[in-house]
Protein backbone atom coordinates (compact mmCIF):
# COMPACT_ATOMS: atom_id res chain seq x y z
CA UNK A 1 0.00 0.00 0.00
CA UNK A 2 1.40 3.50 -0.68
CA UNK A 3 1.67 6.03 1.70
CA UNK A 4 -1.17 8.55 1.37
CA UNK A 5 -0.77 12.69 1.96
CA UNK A 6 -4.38 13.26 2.13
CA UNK A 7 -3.86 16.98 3.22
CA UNK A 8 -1.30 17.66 0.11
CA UNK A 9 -3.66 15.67 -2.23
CA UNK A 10 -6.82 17.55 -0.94
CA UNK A 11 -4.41 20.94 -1.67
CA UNK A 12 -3.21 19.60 -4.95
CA UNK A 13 -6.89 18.77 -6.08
CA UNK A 14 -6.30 15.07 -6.70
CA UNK A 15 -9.34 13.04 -6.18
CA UNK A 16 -7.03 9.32 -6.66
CA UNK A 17 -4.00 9.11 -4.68
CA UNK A 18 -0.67 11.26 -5.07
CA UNK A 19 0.93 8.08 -6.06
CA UNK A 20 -2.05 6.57 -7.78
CA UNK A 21 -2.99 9.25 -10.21
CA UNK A 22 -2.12 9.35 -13.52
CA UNK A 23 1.13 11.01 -14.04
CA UNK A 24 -0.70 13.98 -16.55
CA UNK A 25 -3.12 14.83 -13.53
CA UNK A 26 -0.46 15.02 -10.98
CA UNK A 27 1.51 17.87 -13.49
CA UNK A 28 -1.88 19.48 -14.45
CA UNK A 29 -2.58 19.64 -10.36
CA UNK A 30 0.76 20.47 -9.16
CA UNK A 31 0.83 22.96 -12.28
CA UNK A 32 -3.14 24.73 -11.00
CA UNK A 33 -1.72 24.88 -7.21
CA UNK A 34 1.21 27.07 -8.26
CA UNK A 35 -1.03 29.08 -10.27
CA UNK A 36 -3.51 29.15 -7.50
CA UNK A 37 -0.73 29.88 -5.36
CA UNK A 38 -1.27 27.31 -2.89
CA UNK A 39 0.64 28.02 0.53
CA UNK A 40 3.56 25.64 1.81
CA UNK A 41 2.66 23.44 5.11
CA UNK A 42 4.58 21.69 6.92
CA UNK A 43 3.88 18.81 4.41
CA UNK A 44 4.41 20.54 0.83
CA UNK A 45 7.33 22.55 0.50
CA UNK A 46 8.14 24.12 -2.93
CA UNK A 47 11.58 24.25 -4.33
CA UNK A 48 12.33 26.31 -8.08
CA UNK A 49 15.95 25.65 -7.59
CA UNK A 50 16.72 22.25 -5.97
CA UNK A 51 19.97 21.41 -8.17
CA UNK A 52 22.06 24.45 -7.41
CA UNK A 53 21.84 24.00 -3.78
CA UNK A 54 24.62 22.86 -1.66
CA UNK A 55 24.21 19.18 -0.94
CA UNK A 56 23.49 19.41 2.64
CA UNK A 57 21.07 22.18 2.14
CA UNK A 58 19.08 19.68 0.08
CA UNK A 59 19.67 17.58 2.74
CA UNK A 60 18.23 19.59 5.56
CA UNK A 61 15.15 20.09 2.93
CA UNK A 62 14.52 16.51 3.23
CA UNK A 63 15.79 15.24 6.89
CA UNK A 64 12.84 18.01 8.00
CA UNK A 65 10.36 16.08 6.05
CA UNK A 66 11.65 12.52 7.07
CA UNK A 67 11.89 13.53 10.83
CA UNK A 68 8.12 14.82 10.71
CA UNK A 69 5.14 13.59 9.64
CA UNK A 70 6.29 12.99 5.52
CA UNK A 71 5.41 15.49 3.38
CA UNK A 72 5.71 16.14 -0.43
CA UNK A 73 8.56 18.49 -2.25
CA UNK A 74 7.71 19.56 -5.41
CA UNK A 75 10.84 20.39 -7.81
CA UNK A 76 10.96 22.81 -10.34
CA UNK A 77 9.10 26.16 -11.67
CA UNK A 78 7.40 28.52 -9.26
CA UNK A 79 5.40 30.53 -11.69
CA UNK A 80 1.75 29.72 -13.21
CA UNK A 81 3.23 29.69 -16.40
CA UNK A 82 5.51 26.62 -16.11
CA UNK A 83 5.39 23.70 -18.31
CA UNK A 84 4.54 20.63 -15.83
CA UNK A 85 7.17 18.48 -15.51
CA UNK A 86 9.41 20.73 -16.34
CA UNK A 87 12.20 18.74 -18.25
CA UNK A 88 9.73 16.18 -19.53
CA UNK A 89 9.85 13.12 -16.97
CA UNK A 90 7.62 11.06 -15.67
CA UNK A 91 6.91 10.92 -12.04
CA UNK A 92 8.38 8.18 -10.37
């Protein structure tokens, strides 16, 4: 069974599961919560640039996450007018 963020799912609009939705509705709801502005919580954190960091910054990002509750970090544009994903992937 996958692990379920019903709060960040709720806030992303996703009626299946983060991790059960089709990969096209995850982009097109992660894409209408940036545009809608949707706050960060304590689990959903949003992060335009992840690569450039430092390593342990990126690890702070994601010890916070893992020593909480879980959460969700979301990688890439912060502006409305992003194309979701924003290299082309697939979510894994």
């Amino acid at each position: 069974m996958a692990t379920r963020f019903v709060r960040v799912e709720q806030a992303l609009g996703l009626s299946a599961g983060l991790f059960d939705a089709e990969d096209a509705d995850v982009w097109a709801a992660v894409d209408q919560a940036i545009g809608a502005e949707i706050p960060e919580a304590p689990d959903l954190d949003f992060k335009g640039d992840w690569w450039g960091k430092p390593l342990v910054e990126m690890a702070k990002d994601c010890a916070t996450f893992a020593n909480g509750l879980g959460g969700v970090i979301v990688v890439g544009s912060m502006t409305s007018t992003a194309t979701w994903p924003p290299d082309g992937n697939q979510c894994n």
